[in-house]
Every structure is written in structure tokens, then in C-alpha cells.
N, C-alpha and C. Protein backbone atom coordinates (compact mmCIF):
# COMPACT_ATOMS: atom_id res chain seq x y z
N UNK A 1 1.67 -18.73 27.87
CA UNK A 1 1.91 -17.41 27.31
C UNK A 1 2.15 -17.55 25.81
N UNK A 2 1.31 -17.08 24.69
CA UNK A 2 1.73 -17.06 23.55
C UNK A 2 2.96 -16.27 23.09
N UNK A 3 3.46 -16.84 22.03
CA UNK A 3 4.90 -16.38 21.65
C UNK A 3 4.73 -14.84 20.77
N UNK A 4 5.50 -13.87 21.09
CA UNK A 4 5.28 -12.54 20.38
C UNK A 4 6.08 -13.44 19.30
N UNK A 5 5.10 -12.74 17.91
CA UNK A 5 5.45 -12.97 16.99
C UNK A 5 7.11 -11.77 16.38
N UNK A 6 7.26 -12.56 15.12
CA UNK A 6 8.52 -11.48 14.48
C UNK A 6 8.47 -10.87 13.45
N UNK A 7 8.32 -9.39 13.89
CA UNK A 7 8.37 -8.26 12.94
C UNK A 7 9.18 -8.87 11.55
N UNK A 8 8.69 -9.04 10.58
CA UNK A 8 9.33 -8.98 9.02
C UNK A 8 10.05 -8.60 8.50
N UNK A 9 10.68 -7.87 8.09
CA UNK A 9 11.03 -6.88 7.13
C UNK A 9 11.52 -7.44 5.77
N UNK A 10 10.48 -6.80 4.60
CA UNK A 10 10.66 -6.84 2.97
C UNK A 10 11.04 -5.56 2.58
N UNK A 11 12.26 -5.77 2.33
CA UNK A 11 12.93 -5.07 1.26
C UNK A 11 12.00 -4.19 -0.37
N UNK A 12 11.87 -3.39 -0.22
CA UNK A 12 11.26 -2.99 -1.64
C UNK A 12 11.87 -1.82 -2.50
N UNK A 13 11.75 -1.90 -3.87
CA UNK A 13 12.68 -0.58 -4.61
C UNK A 13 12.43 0.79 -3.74
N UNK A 14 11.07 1.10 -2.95
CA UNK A 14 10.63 2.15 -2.62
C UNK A 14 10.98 2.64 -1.45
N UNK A 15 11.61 1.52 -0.56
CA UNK A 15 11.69 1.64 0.73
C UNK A 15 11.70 0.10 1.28
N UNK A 16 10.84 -0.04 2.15
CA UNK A 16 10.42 -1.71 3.13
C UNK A 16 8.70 -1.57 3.62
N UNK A 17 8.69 -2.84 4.06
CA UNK A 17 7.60 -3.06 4.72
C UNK A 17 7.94 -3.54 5.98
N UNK A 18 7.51 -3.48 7.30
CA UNK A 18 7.80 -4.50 8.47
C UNK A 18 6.29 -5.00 9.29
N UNK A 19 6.06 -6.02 8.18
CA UNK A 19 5.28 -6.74 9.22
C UNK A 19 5.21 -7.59 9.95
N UNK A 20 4.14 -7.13 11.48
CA UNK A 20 4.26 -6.77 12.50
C UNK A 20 3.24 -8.15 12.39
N UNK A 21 2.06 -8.07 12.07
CA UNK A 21 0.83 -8.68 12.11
C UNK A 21 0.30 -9.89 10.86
N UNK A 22 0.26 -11.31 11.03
CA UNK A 22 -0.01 -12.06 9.91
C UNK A 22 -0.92 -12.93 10.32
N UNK A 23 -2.43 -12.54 10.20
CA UNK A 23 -2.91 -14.08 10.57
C UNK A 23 -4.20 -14.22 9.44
N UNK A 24 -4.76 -15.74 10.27
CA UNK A 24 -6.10 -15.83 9.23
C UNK A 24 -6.87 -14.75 8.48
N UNK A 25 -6.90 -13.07 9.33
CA UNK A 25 -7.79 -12.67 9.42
C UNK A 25 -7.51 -11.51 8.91
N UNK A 26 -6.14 -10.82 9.39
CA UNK A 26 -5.87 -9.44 8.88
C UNK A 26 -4.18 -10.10 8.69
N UNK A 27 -3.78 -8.23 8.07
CA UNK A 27 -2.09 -8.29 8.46
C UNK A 27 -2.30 -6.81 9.14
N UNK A 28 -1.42 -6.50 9.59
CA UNK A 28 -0.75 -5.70 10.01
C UNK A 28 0.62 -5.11 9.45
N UNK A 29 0.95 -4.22 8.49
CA UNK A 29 2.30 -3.38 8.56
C UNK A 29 2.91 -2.10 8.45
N UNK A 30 3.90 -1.98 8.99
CA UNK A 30 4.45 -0.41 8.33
C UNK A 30 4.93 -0.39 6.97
N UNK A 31 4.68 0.69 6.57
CA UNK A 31 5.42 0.78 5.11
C UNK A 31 6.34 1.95 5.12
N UNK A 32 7.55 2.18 4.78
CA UNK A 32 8.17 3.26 5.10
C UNK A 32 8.82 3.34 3.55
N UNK A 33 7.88 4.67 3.18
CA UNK A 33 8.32 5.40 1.73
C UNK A 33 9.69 6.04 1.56
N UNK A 34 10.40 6.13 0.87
CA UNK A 34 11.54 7.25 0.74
C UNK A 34 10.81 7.84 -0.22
N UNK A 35 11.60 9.53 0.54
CA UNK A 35 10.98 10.74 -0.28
C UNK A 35 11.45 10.52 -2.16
N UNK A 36 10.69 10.56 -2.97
CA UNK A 36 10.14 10.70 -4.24
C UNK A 36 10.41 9.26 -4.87
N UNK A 37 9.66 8.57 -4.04
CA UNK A 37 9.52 6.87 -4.84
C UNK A 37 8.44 7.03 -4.63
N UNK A 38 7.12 5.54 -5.03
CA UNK A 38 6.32 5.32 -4.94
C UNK A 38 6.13 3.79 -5.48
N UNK A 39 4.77 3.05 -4.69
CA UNK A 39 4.40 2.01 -5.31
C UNK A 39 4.03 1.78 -6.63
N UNK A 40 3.40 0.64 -7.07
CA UNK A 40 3.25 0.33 -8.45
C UNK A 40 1.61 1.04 -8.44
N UNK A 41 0.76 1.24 -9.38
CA UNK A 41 -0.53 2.11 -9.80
C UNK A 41 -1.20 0.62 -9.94
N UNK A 42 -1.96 0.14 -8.84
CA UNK A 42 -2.77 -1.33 -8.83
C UNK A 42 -4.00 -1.31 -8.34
N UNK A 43 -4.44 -2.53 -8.27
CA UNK A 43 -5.45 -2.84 -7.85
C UNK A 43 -5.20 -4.23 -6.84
N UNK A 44 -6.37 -4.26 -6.11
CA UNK A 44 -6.53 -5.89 -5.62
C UNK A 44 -7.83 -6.07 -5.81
N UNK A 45 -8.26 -7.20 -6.24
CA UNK A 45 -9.10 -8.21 -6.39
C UNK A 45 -10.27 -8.56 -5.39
N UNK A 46 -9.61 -9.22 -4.19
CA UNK A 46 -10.46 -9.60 -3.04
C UNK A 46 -9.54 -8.12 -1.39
N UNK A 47 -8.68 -8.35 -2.03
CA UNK A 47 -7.86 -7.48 -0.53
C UNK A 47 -8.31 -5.92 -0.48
N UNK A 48 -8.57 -6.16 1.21
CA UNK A 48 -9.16 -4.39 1.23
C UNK A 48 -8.02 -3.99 2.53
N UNK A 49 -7.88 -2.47 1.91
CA UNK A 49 -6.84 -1.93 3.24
C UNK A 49 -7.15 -0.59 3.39
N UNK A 50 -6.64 -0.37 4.62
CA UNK A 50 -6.90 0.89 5.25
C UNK A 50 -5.74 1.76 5.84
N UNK A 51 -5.27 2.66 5.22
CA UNK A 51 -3.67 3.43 5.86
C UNK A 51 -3.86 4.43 6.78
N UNK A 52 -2.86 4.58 7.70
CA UNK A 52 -2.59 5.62 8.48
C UNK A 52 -1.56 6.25 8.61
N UNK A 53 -1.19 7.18 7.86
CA UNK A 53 0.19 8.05 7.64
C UNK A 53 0.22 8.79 9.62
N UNK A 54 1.82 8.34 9.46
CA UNK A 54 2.47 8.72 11.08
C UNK A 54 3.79 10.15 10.60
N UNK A 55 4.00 9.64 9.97
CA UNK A 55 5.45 10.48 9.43
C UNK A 55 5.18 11.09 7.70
N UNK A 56 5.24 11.65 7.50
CA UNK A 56 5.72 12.39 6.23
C UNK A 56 4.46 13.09 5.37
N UNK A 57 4.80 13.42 4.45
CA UNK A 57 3.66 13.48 3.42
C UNK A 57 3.31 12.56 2.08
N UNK A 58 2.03 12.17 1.94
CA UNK A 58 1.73 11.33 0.60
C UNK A 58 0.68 11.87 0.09
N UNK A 59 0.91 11.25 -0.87
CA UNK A 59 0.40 11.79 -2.24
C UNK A 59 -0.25 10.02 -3.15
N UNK A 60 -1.09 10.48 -2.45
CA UNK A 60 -2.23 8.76 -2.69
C UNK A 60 -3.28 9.35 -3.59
N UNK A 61 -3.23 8.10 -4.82
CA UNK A 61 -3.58 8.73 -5.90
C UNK A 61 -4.90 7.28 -5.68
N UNK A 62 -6.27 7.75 -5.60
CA UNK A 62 -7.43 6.25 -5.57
C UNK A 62 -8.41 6.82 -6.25
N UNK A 63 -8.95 5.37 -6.86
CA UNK A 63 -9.95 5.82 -7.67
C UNK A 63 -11.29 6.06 -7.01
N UNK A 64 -11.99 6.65 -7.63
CA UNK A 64 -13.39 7.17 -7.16
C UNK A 64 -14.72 6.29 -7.46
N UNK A 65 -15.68 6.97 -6.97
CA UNK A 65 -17.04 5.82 -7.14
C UNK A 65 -17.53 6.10 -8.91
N UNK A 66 -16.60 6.99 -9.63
CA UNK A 66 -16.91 7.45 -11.08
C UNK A 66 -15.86 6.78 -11.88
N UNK A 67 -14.91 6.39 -11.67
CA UNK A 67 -13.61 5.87 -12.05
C UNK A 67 -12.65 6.77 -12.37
N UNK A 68 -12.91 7.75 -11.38
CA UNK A 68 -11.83 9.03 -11.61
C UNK A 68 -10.31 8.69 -10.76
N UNK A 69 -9.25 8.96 -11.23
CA UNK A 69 -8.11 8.79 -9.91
C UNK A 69 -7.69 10.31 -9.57
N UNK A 70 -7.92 10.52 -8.64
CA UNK A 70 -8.13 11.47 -7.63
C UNK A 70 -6.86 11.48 -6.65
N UNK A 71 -6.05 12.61 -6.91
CA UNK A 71 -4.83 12.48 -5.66
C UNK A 71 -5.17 13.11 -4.67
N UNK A 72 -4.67 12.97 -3.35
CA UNK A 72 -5.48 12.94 -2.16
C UNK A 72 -3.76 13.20 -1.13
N UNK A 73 -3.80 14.07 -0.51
CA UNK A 73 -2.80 14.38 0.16
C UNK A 73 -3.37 14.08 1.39
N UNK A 74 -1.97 12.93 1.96
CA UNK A 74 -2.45 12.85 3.13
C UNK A 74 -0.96 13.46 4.35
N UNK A 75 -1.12 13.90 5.60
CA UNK A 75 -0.21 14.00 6.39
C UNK A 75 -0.59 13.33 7.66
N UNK A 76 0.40 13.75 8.83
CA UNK A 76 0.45 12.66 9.75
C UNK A 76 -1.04 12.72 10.51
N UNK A 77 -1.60 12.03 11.00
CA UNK A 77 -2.97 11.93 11.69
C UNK A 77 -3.97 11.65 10.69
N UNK A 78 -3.53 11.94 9.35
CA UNK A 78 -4.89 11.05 8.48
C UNK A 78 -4.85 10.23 7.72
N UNK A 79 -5.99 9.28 7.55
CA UNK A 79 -5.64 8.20 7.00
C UNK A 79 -6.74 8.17 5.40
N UNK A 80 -6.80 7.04 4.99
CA UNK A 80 -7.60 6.27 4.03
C UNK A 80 -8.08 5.21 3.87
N UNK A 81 -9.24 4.50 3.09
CA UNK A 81 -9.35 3.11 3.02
C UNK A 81 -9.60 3.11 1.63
N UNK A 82 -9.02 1.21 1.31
CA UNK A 82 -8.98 1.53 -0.28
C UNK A 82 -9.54 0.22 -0.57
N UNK A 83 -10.89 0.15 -1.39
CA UNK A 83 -12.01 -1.12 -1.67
C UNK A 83 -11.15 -1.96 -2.47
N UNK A 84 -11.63 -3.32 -2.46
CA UNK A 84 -11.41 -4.16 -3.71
C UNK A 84 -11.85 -3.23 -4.71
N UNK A 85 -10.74 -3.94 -5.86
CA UNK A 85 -11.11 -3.33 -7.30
C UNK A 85 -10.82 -2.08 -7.75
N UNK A 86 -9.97 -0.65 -6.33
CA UNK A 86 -10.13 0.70 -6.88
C UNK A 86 -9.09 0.60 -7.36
N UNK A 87 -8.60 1.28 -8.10
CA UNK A 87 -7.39 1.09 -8.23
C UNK A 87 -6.46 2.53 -7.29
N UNK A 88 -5.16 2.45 -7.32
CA UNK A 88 -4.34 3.73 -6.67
C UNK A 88 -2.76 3.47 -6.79
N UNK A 89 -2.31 4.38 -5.85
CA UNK A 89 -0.88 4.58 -5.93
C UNK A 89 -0.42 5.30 -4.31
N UNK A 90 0.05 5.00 -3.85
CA UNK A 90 1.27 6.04 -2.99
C UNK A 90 2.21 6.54 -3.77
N UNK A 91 2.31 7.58 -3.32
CA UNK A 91 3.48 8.61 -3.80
C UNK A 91 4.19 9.42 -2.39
N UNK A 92 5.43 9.48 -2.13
CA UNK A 92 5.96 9.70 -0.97
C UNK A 92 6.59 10.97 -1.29
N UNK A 93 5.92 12.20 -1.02
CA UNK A 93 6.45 13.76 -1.32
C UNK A 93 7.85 13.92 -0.46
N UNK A 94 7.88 13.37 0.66
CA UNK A 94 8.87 13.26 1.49
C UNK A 94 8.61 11.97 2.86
N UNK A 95 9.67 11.52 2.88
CA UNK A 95 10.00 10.53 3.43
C UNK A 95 8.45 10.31 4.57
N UNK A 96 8.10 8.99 4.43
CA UNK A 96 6.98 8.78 5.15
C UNK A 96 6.73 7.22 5.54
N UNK A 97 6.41 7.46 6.81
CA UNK A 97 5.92 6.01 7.47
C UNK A 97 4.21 6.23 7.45
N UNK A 98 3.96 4.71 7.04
CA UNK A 98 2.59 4.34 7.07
C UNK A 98 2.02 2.97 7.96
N UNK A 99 0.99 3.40 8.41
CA UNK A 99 0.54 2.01 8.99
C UNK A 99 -0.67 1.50 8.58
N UNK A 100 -0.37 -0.08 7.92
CA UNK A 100 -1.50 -0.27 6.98
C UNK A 100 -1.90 -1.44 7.38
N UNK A 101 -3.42 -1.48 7.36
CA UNK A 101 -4.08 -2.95 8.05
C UNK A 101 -4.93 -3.48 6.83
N UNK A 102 -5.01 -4.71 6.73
CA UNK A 102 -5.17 -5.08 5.58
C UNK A 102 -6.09 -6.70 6.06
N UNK A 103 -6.93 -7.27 4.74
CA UNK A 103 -6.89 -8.24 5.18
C UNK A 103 -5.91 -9.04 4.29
N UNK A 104 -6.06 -10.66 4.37
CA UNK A 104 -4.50 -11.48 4.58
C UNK A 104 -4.41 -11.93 2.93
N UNK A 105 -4.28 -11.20 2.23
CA UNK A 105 -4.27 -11.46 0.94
C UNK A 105 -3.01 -10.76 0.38
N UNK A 106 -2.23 -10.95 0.59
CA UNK A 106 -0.53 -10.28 0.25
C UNK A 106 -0.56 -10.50 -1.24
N UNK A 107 -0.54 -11.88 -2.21
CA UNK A 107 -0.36 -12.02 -3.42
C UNK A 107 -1.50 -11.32 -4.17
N UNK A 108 -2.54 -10.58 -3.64
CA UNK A 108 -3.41 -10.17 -4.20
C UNK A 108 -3.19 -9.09 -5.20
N UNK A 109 -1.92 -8.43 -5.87
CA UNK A 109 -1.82 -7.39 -6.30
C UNK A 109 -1.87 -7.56 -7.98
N UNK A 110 -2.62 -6.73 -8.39
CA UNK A 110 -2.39 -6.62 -10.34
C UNK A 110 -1.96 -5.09 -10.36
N UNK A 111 -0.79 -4.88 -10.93
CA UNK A 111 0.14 -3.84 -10.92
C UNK A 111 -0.45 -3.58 -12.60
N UNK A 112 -0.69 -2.29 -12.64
CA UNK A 112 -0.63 -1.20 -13.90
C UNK A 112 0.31 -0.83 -14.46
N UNK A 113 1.05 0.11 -13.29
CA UNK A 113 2.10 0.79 -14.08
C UNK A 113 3.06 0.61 -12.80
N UNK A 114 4.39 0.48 -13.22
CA UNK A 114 5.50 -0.37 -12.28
C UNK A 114 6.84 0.47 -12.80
N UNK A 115 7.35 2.30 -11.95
CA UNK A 115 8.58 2.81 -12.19
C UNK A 115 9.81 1.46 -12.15
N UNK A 116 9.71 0.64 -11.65
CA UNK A 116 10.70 -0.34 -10.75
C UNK A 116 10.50 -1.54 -11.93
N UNK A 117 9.91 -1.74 -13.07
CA UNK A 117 9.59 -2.83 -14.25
C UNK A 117 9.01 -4.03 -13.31
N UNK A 118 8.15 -4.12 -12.76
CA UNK A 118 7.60 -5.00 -11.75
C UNK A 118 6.20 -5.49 -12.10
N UNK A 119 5.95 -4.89 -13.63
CA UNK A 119 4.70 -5.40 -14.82
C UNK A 119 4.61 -6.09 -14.91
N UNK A 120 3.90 -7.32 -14.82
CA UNK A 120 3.97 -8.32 -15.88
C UNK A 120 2.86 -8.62 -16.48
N UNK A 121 3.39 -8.79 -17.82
CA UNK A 121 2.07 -8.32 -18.74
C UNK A 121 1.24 -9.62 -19.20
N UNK A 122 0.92 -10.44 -18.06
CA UNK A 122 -0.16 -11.28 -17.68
C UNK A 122 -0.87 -11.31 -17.27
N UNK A 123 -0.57 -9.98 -16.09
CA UNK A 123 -1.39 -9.29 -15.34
C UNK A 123 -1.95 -8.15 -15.11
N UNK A 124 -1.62 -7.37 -16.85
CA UNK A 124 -2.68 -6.14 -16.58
C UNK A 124 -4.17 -6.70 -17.27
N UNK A 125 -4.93 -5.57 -16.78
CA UNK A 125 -6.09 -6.30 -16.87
C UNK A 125 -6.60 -4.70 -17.51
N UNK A 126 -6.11 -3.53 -18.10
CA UNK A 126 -6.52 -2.44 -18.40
C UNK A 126 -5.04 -1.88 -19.48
């Protein structure tokens, strides 16, 4: 019988993450926003992910096939996917759980703009 693995939990200025799922291939996690925080305005490189809002409302800001950033309201039952290279943001209008599948590239992030000072200016690339 393989061993159930153990749920995570990372601490973040915005809220947490609890992941659920870590392997060669994908991850698996929740992200749970508090109402009027948000992530850093980034990109990834090689990592592609795909969200599914369960709880709340967001306010997901991704860029377009023009290089437009485009906010995009999502509520519970719909989701998004977000390519290498677009750049975006979550924004949590009110308190919201997300479920985000990803592949396994966690350090993959170059942060833009960082409410939380989480810049580092080695790594903007714009």
C-alpha cells in the first residue's frame, strides 16, 4: 500500500498554500487568498498552471496573446490557465480558496511588482 502523502502548508503574506500533490510531474495545491491581498504581478519561465476558484471571488489579472493585462473575474465553478511567460496576478475581492495544478517547477517565479517587498531586483526582467 503506498503511503498517503502530507498535505504542506506555506505560510504566505497573502494567506497559505497547502500542498496536497508533489511529484516528478505535476503539483497539486490550494491557495487560500484573504479578502484584499494578492500575489506578486509575475511570470514563470518554464512552469504552466491552471486554477480553479471553489470559494470566493478573484480578480486575476493575465496577460493576453497582444501583451495586454486583462482582469478577468473569476467565481466559484470557473477556472483559468496561465502559459509560460504570461505574466498575471491574483487579486482576492473577498476571501477565496483556489485549486491550482501546476507542473513541478515551484522556484520558477520572476516577481514584477511585490505589495509584500518580495522584489528582487535581479530578477526583474521588465
Amino acid at each position: 500500500m503506498k503511503q498517503i502523502p502530507e498535505i504542506r502548508l506555506v505560510e504566505k503574506p497573502w494567506g497559505h498554500e497547502e500542498i496536497f500533490a508533489h511529484t516528478r510531474d505535476y503539483v497539486g495545491k490550494v491557495l487560500v487568498i484573504k479578502a484584499g491581498h494578492e500575489l506578486s504581478f509575475q511570470f514563470h519561465n518554464v512552469k504552466e498552471e491552471s486554477i480553479y476558484v471553489t470559494e470566493g471571488e478573484l480578480a486575476l489579472e493575465l496577460e493576453n496573446d497582444s501583451g495586454e493585462v486583462v482582469t478577468h473575474t473569476l467565481r466559484p465553478g470557473q477556472a483559468a490557465h496561465v502559459a509560460p511567460k504570461r505574466k498575471h496576478r491574483m487579486r482576492a475581492v473577498s476571501d477565496c480558496r483556489i485549486f491550482e495544478v501546476s507542473t513541478p517547477y515551484l522556484d520558477d517565479v520572476v516577481r514584477l511588482e511585490d505589495r509584500y517587498g518580495r522584489v528582487d531586483s535581479s530578477e526583474k526582467t521588465t
